[in-house]
N, C-alpha and C. Protein backbone atom coordinates (compact mmCIF):
# COMPACT_ATOMS: atom_id res chain seq x y z
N UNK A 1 0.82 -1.19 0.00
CA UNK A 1 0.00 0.00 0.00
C UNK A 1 0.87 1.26 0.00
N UNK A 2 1.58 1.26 0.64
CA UNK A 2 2.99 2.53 0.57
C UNK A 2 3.46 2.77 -0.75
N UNK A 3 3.67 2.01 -1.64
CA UNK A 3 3.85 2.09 -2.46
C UNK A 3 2.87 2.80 -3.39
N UNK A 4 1.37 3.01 -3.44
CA UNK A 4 0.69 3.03 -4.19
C UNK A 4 0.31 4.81 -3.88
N UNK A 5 0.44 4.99 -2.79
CA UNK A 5 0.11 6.55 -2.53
C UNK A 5 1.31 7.49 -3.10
N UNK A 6 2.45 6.95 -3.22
CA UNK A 6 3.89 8.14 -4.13
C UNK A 6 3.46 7.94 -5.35
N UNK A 7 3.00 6.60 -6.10
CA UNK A 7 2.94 6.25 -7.20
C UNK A 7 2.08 7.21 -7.77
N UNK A 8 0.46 7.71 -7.19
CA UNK A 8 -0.75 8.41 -7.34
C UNK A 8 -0.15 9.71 -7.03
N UNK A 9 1.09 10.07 -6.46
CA UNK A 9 1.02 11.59 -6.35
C UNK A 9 2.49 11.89 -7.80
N UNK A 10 2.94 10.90 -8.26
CA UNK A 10 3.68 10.75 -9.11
C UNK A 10 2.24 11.02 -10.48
N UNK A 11 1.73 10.09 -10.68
CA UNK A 11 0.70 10.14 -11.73
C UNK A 11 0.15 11.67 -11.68
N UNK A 12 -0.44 11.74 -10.17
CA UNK A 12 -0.47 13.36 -10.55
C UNK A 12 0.08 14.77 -11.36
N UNK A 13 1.27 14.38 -11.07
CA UNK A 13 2.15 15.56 -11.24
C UNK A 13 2.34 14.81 -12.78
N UNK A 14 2.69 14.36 -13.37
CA UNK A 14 2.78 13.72 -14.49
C UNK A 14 1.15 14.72 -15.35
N UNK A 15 0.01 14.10 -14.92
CA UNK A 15 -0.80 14.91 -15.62
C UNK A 15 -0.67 16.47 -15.86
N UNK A 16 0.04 17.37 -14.78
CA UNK A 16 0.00 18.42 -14.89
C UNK A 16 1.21 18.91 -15.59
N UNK A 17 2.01 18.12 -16.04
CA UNK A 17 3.36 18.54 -16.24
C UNK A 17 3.49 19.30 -17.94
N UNK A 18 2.56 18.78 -18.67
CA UNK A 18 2.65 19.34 -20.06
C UNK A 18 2.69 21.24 -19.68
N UNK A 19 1.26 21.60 -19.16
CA UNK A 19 1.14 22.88 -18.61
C UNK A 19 1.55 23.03 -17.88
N UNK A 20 2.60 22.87 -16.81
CA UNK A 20 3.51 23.56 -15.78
C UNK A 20 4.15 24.72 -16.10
N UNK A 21 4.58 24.85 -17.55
CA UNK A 21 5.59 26.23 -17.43
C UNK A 21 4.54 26.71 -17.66
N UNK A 22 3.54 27.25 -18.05
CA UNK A 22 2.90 28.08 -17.93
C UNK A 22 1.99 28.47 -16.29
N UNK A 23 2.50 27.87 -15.59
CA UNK A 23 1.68 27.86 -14.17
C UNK A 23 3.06 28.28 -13.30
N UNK A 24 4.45 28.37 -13.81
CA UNK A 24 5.54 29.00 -12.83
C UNK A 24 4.78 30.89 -12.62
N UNK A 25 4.40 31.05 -11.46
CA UNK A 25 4.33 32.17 -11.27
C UNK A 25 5.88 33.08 -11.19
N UNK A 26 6.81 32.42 -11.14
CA UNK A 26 8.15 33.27 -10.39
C UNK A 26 9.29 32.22 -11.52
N UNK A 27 10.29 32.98 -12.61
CA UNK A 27 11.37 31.65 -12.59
C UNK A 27 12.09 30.73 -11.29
N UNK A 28 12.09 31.28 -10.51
CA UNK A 28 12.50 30.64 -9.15
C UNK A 28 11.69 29.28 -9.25
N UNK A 29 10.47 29.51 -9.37
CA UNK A 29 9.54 28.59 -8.86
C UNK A 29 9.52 26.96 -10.56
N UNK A 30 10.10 27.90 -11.37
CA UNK A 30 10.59 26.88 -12.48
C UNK A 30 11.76 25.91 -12.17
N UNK A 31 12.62 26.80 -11.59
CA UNK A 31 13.93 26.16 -11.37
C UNK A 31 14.24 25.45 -10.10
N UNK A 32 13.07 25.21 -9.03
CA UNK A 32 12.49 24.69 -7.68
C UNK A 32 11.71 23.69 -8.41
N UNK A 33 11.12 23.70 -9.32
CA UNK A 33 10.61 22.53 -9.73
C UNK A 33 10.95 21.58 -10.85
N UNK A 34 12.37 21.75 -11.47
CA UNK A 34 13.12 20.98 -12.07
C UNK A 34 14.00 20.76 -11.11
N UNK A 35 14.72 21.01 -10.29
CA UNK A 35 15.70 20.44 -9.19
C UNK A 35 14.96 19.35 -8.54
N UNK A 36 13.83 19.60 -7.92
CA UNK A 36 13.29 18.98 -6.81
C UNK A 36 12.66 17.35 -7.99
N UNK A 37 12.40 18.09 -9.37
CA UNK A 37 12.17 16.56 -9.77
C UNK A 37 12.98 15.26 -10.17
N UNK A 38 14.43 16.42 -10.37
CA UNK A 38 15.45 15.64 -11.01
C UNK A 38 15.88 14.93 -9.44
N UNK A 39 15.91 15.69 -8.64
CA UNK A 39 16.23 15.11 -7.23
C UNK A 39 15.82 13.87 -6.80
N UNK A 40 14.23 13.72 -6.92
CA UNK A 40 13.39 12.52 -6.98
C UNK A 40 13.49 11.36 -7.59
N UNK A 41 14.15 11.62 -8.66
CA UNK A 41 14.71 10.73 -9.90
C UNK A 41 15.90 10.16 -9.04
N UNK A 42 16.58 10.52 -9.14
CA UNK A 42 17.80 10.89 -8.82
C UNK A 42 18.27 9.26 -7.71
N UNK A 43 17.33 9.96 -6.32
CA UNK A 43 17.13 9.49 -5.05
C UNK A 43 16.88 8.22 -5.42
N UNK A 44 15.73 7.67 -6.66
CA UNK A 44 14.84 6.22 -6.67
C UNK A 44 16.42 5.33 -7.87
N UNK A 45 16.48 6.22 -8.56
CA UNK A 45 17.66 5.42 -9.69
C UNK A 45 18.85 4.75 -8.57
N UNK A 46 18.87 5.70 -7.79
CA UNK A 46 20.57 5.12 -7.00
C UNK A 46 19.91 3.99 -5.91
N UNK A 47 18.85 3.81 -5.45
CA UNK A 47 18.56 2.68 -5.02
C UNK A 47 18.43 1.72 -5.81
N UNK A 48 18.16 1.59 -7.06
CA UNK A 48 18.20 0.66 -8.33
C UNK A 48 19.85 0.40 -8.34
N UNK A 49 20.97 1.54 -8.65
CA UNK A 49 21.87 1.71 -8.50
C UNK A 49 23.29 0.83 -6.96
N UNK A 50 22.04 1.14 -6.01
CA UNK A 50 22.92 0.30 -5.11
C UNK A 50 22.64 -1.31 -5.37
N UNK A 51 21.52 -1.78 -5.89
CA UNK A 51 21.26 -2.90 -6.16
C UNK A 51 22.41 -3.66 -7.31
N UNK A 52 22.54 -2.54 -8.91
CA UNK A 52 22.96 -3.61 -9.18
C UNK A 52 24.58 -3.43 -9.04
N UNK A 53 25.05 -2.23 -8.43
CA UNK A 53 26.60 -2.56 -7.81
C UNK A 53 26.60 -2.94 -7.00
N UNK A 54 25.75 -3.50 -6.19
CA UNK A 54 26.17 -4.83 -4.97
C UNK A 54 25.73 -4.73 -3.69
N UNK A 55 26.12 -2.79 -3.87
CA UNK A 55 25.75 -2.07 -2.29
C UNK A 55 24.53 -2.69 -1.51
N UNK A 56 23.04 -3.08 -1.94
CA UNK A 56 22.14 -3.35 -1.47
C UNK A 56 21.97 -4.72 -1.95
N UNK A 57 21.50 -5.60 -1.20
CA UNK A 57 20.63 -6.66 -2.01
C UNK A 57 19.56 -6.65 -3.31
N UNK A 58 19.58 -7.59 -3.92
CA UNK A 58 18.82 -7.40 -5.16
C UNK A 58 17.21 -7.36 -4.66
N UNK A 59 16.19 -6.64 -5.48
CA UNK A 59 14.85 -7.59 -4.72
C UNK A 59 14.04 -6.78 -5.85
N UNK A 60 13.83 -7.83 -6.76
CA UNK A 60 12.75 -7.54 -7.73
C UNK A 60 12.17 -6.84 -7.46
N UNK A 61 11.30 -6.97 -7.47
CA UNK A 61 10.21 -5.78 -6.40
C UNK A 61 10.46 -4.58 -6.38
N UNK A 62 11.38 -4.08 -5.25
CA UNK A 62 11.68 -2.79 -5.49
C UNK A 62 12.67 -2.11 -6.72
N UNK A 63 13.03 -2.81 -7.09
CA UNK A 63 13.73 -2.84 -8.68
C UNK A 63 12.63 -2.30 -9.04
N UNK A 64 11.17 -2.84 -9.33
CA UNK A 64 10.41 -2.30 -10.11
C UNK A 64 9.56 -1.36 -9.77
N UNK A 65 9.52 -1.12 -8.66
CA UNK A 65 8.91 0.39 -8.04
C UNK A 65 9.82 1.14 -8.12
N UNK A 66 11.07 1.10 -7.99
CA UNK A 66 12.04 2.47 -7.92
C UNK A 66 11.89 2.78 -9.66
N UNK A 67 12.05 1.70 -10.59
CA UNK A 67 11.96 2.20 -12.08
C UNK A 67 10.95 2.51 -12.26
N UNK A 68 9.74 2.26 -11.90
CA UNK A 68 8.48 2.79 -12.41
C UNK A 68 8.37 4.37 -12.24
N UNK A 69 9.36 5.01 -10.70
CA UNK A 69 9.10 6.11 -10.64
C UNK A 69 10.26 7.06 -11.50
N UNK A 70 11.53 6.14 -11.65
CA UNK A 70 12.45 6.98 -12.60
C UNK A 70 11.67 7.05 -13.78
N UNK A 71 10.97 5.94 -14.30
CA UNK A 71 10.17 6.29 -15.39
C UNK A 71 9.34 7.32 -15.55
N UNK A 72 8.40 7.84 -14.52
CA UNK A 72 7.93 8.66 -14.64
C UNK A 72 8.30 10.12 -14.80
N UNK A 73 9.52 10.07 -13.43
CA UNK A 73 10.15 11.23 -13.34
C UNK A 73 10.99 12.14 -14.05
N UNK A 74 11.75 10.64 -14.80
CA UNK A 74 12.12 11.33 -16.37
C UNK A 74 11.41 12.33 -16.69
N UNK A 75 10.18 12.40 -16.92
CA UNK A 75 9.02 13.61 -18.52
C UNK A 75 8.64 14.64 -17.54
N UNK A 76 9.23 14.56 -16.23
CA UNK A 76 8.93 16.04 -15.47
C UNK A 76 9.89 17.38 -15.31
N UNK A 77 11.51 17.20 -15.05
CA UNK A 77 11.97 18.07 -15.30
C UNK A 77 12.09 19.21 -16.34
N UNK A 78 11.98 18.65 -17.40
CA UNK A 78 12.01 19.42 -18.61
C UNK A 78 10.95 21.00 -18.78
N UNK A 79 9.71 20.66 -17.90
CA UNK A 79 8.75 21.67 -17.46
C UNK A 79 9.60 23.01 -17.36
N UNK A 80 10.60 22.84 -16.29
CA UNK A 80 10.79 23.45 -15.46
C UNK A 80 12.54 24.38 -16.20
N UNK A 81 12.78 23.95 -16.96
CA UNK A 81 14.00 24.75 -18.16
C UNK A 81 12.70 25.64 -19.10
N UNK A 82 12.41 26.69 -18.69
CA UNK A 82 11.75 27.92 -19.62
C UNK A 82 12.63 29.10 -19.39
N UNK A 83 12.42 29.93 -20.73
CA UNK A 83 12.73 31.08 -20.20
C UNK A 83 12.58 32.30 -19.53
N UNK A 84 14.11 32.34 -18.88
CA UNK A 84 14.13 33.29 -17.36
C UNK A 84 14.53 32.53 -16.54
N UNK A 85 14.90 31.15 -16.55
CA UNK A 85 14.91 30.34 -15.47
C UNK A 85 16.58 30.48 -15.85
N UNK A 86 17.49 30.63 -16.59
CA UNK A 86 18.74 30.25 -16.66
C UNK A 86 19.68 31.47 -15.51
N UNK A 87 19.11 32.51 -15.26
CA UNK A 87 20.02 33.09 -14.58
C UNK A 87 19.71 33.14 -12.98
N UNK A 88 18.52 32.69 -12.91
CA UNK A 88 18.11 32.64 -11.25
C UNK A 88 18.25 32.03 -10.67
N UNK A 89 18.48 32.08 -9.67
CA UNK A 89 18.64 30.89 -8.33
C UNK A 89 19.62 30.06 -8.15
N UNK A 90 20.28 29.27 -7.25
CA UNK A 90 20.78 28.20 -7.16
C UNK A 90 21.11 27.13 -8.17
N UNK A 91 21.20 27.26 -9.79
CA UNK A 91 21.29 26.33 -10.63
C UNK A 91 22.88 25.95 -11.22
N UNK A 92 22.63 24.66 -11.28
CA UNK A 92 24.00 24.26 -12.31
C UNK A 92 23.91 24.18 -13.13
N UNK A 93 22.64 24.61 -14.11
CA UNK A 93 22.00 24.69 -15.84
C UNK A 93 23.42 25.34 -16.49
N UNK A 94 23.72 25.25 -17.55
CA UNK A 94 24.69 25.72 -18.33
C UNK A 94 23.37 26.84 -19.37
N UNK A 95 24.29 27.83 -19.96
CA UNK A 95 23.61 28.69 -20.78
C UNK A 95 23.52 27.88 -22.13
N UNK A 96 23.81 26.48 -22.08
CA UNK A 96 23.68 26.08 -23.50
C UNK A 96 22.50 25.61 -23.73
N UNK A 97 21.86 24.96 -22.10
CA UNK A 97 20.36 24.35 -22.42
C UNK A 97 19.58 25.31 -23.20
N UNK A 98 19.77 26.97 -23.08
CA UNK A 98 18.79 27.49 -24.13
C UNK A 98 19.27 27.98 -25.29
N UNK A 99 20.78 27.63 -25.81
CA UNK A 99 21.18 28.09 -26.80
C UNK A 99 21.26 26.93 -27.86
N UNK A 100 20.86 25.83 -26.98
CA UNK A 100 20.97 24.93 -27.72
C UNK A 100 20.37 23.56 -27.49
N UNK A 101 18.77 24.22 -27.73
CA UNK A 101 17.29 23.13 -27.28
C UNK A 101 17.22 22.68 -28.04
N UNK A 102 17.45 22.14 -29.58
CA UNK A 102 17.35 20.84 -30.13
C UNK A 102 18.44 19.50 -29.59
N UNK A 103 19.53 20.32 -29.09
CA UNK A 103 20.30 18.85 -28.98
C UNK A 103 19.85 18.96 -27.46
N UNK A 104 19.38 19.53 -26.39
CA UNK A 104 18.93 19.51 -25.04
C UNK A 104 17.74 18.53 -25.03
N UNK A 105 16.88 19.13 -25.78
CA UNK A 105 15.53 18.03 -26.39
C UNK A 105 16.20 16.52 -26.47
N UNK A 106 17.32 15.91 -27.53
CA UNK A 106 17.22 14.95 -27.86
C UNK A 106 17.75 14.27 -26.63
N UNK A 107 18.58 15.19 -25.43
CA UNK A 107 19.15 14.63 -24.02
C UNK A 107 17.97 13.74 -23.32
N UNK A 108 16.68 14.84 -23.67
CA UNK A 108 15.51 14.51 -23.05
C UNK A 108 15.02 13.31 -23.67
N UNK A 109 14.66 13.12 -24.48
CA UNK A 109 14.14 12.03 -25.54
C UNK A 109 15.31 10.48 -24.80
N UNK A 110 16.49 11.40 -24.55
CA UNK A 110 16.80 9.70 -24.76
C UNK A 110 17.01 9.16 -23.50
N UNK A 111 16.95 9.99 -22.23
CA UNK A 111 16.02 10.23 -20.90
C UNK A 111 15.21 9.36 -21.16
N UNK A 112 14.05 9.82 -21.47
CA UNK A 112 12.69 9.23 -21.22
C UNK A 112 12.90 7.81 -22.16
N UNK A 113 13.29 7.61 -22.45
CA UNK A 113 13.25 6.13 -23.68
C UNK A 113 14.43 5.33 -22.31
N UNK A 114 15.43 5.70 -22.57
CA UNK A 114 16.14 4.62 -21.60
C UNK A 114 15.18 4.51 -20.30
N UNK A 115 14.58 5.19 -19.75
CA UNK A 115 13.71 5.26 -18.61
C UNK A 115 12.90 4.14 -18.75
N UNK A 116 12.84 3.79 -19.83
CA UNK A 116 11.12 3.03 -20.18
C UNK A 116 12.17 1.82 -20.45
N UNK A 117 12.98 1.55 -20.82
CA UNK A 117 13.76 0.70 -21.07
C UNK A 117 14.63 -0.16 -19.50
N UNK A 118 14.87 1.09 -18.74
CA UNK A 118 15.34 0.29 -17.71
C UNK A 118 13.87 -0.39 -16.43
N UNK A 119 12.68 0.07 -17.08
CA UNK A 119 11.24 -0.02 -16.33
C UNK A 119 11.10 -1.69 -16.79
N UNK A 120 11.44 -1.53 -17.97
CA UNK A 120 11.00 -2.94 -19.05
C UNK A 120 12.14 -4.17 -18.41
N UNK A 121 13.33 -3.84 -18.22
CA UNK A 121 14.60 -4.50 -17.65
C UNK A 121 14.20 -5.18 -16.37
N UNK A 122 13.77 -3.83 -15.21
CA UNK A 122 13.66 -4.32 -13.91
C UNK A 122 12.44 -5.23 -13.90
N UNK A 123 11.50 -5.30 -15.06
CA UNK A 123 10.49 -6.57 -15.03
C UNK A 123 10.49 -7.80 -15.71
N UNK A 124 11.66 -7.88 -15.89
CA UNK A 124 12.30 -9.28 -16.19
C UNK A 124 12.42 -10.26 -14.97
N UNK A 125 12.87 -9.16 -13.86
CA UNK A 125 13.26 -10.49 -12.86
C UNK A 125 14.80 -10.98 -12.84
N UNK A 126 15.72 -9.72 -13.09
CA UNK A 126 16.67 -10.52 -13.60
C UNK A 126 17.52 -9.56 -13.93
N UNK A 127 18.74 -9.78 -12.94
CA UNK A 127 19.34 -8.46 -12.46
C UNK A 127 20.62 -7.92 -13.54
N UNK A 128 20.47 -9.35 -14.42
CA UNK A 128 21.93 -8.96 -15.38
C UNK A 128 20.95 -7.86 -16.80
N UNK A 129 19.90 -8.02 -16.83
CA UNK A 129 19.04 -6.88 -17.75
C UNK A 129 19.17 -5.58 -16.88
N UNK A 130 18.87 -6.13 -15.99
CA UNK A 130 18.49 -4.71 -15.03
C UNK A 130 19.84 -3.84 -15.09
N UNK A 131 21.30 -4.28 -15.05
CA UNK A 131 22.49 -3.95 -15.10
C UNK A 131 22.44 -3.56 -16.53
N UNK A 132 22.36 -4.16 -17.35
CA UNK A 132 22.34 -3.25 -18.60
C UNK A 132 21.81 -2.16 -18.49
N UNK A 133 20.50 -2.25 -18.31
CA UNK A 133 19.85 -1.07 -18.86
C UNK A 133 20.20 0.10 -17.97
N UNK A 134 20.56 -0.12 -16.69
CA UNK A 134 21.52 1.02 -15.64
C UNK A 134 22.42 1.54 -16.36
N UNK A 135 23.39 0.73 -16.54
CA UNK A 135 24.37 1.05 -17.17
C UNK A 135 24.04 2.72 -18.16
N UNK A 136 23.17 1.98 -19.54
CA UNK A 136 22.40 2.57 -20.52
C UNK A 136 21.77 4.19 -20.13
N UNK A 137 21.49 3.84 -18.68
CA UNK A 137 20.54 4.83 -18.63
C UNK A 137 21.42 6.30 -17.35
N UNK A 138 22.32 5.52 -17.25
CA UNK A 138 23.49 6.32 -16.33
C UNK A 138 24.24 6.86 -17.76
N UNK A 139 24.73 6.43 -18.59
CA UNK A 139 25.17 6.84 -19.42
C UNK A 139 24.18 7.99 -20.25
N UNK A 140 23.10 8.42 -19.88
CA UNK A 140 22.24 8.78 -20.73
C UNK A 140 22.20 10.56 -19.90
N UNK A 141 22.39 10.04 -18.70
CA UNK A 141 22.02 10.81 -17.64
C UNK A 141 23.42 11.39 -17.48
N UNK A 142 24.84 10.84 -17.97
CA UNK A 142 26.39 11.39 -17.78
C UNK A 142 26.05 12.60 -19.14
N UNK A 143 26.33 12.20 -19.77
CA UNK A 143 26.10 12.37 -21.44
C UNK A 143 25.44 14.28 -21.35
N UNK A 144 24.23 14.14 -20.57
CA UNK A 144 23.54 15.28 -20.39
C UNK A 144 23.98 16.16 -19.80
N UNK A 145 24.03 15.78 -18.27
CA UNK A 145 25.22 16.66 -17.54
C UNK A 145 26.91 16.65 -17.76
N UNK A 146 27.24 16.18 -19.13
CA UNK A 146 28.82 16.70 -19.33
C UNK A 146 28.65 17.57 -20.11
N UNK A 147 26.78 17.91 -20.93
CA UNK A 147 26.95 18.88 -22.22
C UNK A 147 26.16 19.94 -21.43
N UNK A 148 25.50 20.00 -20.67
CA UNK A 148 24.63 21.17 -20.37
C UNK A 148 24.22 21.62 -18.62
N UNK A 149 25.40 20.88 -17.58
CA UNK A 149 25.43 21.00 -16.38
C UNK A 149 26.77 21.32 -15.81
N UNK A 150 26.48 21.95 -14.97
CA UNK A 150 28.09 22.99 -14.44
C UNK A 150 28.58 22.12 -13.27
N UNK A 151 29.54 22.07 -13.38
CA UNK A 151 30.14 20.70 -11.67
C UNK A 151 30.22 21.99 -10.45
């Protein structure tokens, strides 16, 4: 049951996410809500992450709840890169994400596809897929932040 109430406030925010930039009252409040989603992501992948480097025990199961929510969480940040958001606040955004939103886009695209790919992995049952598609999808997630995130 724990599981099913993050999942429903995940689905939520998912519905609202197409129209979000238009609902940032403040860029602050754009760039508070791409951190905090990538954060979320972030948090559920590295428990997938401690699984298949060793750190944690394996356990199907949560393999497939933690991917279901990287899956989701993937198609939410992107809301939250509009413009006005590149010079405010607390960010490690590089000025290229808006100088250069077709290849930022395809970062995204291949985000959300490995996402769905490592969702499809962890429901195998079967931790040497599940290691691939980590792999795949860490690489997807390096790739982005070496072209358009500040260390």
């Amino acid at each position: 049951m724990r599981f099913f109430a993050p999942l429903a406030v995940v689905a939520a925010a998912v519905a609202f996410a197409a129209p979000a930039s238009a609902q940032f009252a403040k860029p602050e409040d754009a760039v508070k809500y791409r951190q905090n989603a990538l954060f979320v992501m972030a948090q559920h992948f590295g428990r997938i992450g401690a699984m298949v480097n060793g750190k944690a025990p394996y356990d199907a199961k949560a393999a497939v709840e933690n991917a279901e929510i990287v899956n989701v969480m993937a198609r939410l940040p992107w809301a939250g890169f509009v413009a006005g958001t590149d010079k405010v606040g607390n960010t490690k955004a590089k000025s290229e994400i808006w100088s250069e939103q077709v290849k930022f886009k395809e970062h995204n695209d291949k985000l959300v596809g490995e996402s769905a790919k490592l969702l499809a992995a962890a429901k195998t049952n079967n931790l040497d897929n599940l290691k691939a598609a980590f792999g795949a999808t860490a690489g997807t997630c390096k790739a982005c932040h070496d072209d358009f995130r500040n260390r």
